[in-house]
Protein backbone atom coordinates (compact mmCIF):
# COMPACT_ATOMS: atom_id res chain seq x y z
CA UNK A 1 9.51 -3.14 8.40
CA UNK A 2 11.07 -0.84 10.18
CA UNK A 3 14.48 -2.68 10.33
CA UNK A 4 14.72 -2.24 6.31
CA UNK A 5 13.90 1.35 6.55
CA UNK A 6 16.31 1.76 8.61
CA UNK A 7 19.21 0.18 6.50
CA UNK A 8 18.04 1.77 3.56
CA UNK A 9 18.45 5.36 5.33
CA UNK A 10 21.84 4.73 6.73
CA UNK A 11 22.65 3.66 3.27
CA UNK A 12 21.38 6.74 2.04
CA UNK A 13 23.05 8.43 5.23
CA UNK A 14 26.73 6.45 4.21
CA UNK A 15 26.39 6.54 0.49
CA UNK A 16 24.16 9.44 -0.39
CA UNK A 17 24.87 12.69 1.52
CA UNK A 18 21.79 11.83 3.91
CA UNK A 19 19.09 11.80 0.66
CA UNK A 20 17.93 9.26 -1.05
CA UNK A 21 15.65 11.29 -3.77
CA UNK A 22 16.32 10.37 -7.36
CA UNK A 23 17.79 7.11 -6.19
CA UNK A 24 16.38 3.57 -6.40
CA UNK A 25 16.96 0.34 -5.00
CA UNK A 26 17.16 -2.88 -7.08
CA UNK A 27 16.04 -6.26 -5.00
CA UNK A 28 13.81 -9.42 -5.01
CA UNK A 29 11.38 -11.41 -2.95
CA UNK A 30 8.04 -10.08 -1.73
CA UNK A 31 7.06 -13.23 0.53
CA UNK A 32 6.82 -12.13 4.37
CA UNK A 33 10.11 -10.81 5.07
CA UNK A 34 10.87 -9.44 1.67
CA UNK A 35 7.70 -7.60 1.12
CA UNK A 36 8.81 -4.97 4.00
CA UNK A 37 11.31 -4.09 1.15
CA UNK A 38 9.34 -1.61 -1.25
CA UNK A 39 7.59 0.19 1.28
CA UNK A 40 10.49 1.02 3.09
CA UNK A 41 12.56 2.15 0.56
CA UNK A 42 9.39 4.23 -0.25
CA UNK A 43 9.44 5.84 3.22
CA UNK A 44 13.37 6.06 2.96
CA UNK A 45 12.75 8.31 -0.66
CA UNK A 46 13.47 5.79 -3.09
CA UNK A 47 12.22 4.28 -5.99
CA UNK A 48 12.66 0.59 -6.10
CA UNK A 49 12.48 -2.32 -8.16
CA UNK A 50 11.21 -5.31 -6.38
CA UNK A 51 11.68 -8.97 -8.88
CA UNK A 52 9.27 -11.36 -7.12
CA UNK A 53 8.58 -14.55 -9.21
CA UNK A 54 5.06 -15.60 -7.83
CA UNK A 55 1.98 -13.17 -8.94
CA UNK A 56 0.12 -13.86 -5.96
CA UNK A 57 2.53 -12.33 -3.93
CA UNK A 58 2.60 -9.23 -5.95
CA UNK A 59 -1.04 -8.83 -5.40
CA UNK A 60 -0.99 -9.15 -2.13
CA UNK A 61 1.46 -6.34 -1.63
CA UNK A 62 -0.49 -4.34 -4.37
CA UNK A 63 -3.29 -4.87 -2.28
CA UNK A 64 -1.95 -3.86 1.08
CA UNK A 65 -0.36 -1.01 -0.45
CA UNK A 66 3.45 -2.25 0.40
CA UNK A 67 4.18 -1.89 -3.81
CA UNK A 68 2.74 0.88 -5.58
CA UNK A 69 2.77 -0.56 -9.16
CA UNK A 70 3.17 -3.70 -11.57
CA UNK A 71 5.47 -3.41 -14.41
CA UNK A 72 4.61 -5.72 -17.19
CA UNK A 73 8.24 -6.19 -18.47
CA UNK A 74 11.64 -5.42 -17.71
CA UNK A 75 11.71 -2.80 -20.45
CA UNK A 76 8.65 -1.26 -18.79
CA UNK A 77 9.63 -1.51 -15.17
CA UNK A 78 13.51 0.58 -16.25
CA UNK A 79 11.29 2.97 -18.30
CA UNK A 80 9.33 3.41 -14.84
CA UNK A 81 12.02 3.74 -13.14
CA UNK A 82 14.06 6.20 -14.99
CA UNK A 83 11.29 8.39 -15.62
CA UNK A 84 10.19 8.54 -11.30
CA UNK A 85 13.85 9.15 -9.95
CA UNK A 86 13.81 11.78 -12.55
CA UNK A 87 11.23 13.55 -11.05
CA UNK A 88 11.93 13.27 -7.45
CA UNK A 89 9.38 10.52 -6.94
CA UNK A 90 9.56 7.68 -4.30
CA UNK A 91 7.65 4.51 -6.08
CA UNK A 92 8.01 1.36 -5.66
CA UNK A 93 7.62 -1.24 -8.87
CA UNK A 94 7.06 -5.06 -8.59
CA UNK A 95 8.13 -7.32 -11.62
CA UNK A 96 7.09 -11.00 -11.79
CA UNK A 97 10.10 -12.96 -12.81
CA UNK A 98 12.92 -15.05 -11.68
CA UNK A 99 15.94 -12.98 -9.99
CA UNK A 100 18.05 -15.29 -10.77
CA UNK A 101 17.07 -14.17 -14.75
CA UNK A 102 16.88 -10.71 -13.94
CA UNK A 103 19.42 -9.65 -12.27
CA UNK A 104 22.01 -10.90 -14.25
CA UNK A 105 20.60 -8.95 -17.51
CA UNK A 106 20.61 -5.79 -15.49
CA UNK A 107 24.68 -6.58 -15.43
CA UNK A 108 24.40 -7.37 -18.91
CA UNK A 109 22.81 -4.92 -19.82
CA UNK A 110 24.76 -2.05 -18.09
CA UNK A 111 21.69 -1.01 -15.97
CA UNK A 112 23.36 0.66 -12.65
CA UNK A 113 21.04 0.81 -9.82
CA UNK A 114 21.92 3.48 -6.59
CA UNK A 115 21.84 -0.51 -4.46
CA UNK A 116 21.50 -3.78 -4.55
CA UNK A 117 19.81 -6.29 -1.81
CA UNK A 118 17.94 -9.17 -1.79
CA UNK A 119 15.39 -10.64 0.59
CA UNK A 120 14.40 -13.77 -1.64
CA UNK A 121 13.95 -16.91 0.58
CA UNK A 122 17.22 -17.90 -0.32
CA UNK A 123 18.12 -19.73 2.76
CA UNK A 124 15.35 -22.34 2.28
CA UNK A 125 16.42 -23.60 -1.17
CA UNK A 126 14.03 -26.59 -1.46
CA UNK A 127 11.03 -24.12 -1.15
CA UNK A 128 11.66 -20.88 -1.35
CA UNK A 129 13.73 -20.22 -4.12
CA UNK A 130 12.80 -20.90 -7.68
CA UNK A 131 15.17 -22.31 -10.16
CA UNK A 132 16.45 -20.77 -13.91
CA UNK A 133 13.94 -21.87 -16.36
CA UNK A 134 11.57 -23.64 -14.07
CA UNK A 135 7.86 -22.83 -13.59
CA UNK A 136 6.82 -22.71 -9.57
CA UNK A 137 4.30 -25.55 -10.54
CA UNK A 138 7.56 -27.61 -11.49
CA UNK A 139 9.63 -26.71 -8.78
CA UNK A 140 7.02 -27.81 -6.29
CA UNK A 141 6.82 -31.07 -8.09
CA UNK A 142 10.08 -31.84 -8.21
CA UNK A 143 10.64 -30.04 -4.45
CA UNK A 144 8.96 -33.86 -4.01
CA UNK A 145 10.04 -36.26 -6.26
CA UNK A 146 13.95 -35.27 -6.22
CA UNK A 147 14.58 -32.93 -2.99
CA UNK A 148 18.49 -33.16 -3.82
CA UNK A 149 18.45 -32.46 -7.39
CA UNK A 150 16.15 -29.47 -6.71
CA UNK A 151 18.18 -28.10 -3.73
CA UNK A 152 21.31 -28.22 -6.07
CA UNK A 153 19.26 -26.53 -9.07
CA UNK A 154 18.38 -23.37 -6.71
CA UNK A 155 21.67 -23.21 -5.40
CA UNK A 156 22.83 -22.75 -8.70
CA UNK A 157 20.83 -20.66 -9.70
CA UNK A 158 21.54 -18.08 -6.48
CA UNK A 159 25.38 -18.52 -7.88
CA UNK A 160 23.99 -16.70 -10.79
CA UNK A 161 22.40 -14.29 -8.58
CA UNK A 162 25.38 -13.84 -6.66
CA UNK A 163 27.56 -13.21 -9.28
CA UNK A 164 25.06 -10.84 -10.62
CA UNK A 165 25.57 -8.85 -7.45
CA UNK A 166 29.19 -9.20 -7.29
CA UNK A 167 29.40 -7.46 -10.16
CA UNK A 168 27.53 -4.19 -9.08
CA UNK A 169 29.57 -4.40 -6.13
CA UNK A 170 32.73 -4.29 -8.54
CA UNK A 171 31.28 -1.15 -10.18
CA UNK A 172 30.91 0.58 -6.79
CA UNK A 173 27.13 0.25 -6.20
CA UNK A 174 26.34 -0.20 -2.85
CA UNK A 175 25.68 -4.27 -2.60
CA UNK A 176 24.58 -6.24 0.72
CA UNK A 177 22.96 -9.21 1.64
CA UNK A 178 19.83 -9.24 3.68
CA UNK A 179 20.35 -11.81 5.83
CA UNK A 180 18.82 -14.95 3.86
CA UNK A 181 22.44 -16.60 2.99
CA UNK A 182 22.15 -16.33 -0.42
CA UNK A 183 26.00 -15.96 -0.07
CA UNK A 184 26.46 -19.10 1.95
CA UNK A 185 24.13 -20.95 -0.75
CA UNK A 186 25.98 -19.36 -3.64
CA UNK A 187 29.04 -20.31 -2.06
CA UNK A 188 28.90 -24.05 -1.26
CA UNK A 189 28.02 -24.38 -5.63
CA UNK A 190 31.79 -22.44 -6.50
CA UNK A 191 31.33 -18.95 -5.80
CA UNK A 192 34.16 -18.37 -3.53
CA UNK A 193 34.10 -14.72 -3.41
CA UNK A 194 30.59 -15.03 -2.36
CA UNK A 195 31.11 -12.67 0.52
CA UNK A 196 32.93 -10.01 -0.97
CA UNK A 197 29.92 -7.98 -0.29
CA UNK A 198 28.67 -7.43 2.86
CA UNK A 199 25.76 -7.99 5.26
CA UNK A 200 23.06 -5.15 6.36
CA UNK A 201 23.64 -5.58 9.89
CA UNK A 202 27.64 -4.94 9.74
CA UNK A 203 27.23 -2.71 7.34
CA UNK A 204 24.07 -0.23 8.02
CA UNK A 205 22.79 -1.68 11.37
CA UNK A 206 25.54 -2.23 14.13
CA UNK A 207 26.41 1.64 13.65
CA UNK A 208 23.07 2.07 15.19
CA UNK A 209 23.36 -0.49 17.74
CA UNK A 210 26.94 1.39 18.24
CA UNK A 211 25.21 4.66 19.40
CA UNK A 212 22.63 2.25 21.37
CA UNK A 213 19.73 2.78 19.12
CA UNK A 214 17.48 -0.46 18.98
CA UNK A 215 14.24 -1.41 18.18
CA UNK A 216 11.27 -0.84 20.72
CA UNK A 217 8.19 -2.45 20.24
CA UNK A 218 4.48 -2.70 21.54
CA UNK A 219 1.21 -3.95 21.20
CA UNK A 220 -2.04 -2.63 22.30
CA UNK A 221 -3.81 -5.57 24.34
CA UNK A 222 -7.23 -3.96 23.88
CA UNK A 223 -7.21 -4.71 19.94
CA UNK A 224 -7.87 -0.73 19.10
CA UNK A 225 -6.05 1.07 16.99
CA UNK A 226 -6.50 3.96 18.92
CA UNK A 227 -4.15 3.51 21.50
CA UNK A 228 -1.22 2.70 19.32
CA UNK A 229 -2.12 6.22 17.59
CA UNK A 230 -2.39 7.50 21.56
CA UNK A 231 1.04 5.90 22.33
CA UNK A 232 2.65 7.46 19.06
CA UNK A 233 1.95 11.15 20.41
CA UNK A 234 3.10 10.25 23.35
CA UNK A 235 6.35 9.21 21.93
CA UNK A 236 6.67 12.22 19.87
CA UNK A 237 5.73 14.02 23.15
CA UNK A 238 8.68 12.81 25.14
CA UNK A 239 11.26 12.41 22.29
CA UNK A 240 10.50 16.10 20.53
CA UNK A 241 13.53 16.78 18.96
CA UNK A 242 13.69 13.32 16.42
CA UNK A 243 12.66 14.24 12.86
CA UNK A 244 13.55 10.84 11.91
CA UNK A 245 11.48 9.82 14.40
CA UNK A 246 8.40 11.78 13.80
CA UNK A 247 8.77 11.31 10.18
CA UNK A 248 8.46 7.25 10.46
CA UNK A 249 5.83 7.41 13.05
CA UNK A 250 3.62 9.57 10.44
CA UNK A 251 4.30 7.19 7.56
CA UNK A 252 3.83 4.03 9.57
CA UNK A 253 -0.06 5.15 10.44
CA UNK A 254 -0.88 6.36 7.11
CA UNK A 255 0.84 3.45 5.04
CA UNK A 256 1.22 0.05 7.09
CA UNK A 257 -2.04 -1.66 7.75
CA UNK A 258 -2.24 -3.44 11.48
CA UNK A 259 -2.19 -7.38 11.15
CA UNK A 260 -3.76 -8.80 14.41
CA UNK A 261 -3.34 -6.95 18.01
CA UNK A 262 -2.60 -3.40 16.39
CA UNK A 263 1.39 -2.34 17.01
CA UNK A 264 3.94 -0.19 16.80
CA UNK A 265 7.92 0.00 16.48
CA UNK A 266 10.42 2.60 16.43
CA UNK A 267 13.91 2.46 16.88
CA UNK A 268 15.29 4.37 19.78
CA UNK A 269 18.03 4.65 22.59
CA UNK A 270 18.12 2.52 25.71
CA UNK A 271 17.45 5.76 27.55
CA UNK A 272 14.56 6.48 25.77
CA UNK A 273 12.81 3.04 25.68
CA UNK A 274 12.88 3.52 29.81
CA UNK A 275 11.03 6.60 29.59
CA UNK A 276 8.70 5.65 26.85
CA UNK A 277 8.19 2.22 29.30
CA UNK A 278 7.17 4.22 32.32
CA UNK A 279 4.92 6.49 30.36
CA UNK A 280 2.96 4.05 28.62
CA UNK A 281 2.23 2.28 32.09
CA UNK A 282 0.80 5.35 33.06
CA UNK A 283 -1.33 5.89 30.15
CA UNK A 284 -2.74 2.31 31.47
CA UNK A 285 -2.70 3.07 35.15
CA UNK A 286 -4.72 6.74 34.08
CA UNK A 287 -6.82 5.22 31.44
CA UNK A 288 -5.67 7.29 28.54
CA UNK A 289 -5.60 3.84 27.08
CA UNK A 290 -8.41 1.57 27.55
CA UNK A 291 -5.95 -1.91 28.24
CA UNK A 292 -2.58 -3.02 29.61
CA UNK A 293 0.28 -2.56 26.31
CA UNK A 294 3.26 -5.35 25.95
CA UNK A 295 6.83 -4.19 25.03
CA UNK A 296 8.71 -6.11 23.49
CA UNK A 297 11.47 -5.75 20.59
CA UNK A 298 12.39 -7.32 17.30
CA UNK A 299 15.44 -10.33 17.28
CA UNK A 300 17.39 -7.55 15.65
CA UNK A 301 18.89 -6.68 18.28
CA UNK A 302 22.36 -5.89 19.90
CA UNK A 303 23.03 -8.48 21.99
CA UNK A 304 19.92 -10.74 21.52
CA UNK A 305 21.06 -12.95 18.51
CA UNK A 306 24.20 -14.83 17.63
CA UNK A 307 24.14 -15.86 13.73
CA UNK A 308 27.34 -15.77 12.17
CA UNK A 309 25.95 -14.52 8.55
CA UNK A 310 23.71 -12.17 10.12
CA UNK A 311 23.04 -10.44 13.14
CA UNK A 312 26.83 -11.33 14.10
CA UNK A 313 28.44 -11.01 11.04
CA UNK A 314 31.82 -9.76 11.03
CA UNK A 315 32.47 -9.09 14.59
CA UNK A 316 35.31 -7.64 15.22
CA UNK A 317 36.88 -9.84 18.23
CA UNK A 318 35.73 -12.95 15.92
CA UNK A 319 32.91 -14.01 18.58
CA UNK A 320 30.41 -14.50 14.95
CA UNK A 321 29.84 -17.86 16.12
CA UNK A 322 29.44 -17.31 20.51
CA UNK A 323 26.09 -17.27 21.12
CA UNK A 324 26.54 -16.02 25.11
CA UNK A 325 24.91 -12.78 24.79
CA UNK A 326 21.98 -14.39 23.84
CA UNK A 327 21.51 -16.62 26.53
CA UNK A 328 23.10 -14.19 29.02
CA UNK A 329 20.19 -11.55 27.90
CA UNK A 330 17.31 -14.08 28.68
CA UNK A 331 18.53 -14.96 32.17
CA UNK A 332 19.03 -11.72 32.80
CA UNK A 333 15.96 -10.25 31.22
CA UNK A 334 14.09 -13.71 33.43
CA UNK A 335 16.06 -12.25 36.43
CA UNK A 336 14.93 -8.22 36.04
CA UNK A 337 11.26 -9.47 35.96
CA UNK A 338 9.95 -9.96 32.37
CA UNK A 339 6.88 -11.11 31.47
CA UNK A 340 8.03 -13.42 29.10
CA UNK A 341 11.58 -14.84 28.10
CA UNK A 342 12.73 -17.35 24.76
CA UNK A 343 15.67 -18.17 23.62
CA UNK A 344 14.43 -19.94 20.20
CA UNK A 345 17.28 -21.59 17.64
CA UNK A 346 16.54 -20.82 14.47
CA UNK A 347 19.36 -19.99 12.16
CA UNK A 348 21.14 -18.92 15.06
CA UNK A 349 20.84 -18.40 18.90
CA UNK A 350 18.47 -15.98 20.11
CA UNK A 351 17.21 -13.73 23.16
CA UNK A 352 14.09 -12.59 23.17
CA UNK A 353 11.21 -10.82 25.62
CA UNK A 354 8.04 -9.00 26.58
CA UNK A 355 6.96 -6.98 29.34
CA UNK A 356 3.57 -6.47 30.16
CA UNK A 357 2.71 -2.52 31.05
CA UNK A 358 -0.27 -2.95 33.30
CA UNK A 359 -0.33 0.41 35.19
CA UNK A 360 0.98 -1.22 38.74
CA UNK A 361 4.05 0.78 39.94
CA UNK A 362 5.30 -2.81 41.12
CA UNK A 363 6.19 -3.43 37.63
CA UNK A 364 8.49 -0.75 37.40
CA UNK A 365 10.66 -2.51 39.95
CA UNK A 366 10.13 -6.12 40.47
């Protein structure tokens, strides 16, 4: 969640004069990484328009309050649109329909959103991406009885996608992929300009990672909620001066809902994750919270994934492909004492860890 919001304020930041009031975002896909998207361009100040072409997801996002409405058509959902941005508001509008339908009539159309993303599952096209003119019943169907022929009909239907956003990009609109290779897909069916636009991460993200601002997460081992909110004033205790910061801790505890072991994230400097470390194992050692807390932090990361149309997009010593920091961060993380250490493949190489804040000061230094 807190990844998106992110890119969508440094896009506001790059493209916007900081602000992104009276603006709206135009993307698809509310399945588990996707549905992050309307709430956080809510948080961010925008209005967006989120194309999602299975109702059940919709509901489920109505119901966890991630989208704030349902339009019933495309006429409705622009009429929605124009009339929030011009009053200021930040609302976010689910449609049920095909993307790969959508989009392209926007472009028709002459509809010119403030950007353009996606977060459809494009990079699973047997499953996860729904082909022009097909019901979902259909494409599961045929997902079984003719993998290949389905694979190639969702392909070709992201080149129509693609294209879609190619064209926005042409008109200036700020256009980037979201890190489910839509590109790539689009690509291998003819689309050879494919990555004219770019991706988040070279885009909005590594100028974060740049000033050495990452994500920092945790996870209250005692299941209650009120630890996380405990840990949240400490962090706005210790870093007082972040606005940003503040303002995403506030939204996060009145708008996103804990799933499991309640949790937090923020994104903030290396210097700052040490001090946040050390004070949330003394919250456990004093008993201001009631159990031990893991840190950990999202793959997102500088250093802790190689994936060439991703996290490692466009580097600039042409490394996309070297996954070494990766592995290089686990043995060393292993090495410094964490708690836990993986280095999954998934669609690329990655680092990850946990530390476990227990309230010993041997932690601090094993």
């Amino acid at each position: 969640m807190q990844g998106t919001y992110e890119t969508f304020v440094e896009a506001g930041r790059q493209h916007y004069q900081g602000s992104l009031k009276g603006r709206w975002v135009l993307t698809a896909g509310l399945g588990g990484m996707g549905g992050a998207q309307p709430l956080a361009a809510t948080l961010a100040g925008a209005c967006s328009l989120n194309i999602e072409c299975q109702q059940s997801r919709i509901d489920f996002r109505l119901r966890t309050r991630y989208v704030d409405e349902q339009a019933t058509s495309l006429d409705d959902a622009l009429a929605r649109i124009k009339k929030y941005t011009a009053e200021g508001q930040a609302i976010s509008i689910a449609l049920c329909g095909n993307a790969a339908e959508i989009v392209p009539e926007l472009v028709k159309r002459g509809v010119r959103p403030d950007m353009v993303t996606d977060q459809t599952s494009a990079h699973d096209p047997l499953h996860g991406y729904l082909p022009k003119g097909w019901s979902w019943e259909e494409y599961q169907q045929k997902a079984e009885s003719d993998p290949q022929g389905t694979i190639l009909a969702a392909k070709r239907s992201m080149a129509d996608h693609v294209q879609a956003m190619l064209a926005f990009h042409e008109m200036g609109v700020p256009t980037f992929d979201y890190g489910n290779n839509i590109r790539q897909m689009a690509q291998e069916v003819g689309v050879s300009n494919a990555f004219d636009f770019p991706g988040f991460v070279p885009a909005y993200i590594r100028p974060l990672f740049c000033r050495g601002i990452g994500p920092f997460r945790w996870v209250a081992l005692s299941g209650d909620p009120q630890d996380i909110y405990k840990t949240d004033a400490k962090v706005k205790e210790i870093i007082k001066d972040d606005q940003h910061l503040h303002h995403w801790l506030d939204m996060a505890r009145e708008r996103i809902s804990f799933q499991g072991l309640p949790a937090r994230i923020c994104w903030v400097g290396l210097e700052w994750r040490q001090k946040l470390g050390l004070a949330f194992n003394e919250m456990v050692r004093s008993g201001e919270v009631s159990a031990p807390i893991v840190i950990g932090r999202d793959h997102l990361d500088s250093g802790s994934v190689a994936s060439p149309n991703r996290e490692t997009e466009a580097m600039r010593d042409g490394s996309d492909a070297v996954s070494d920091w990766p592995l290089l961060n686990a043995l060393l993380n292993t090495a410094s004492g964490a708690t836990g250490v993986a280095a999954p493949r998934r669609r690329g190489r990655h680092g990850l860890l946990a530390t476990l804040r227990d309230g010993y000061r041997l932690r601090w230094y094993r």
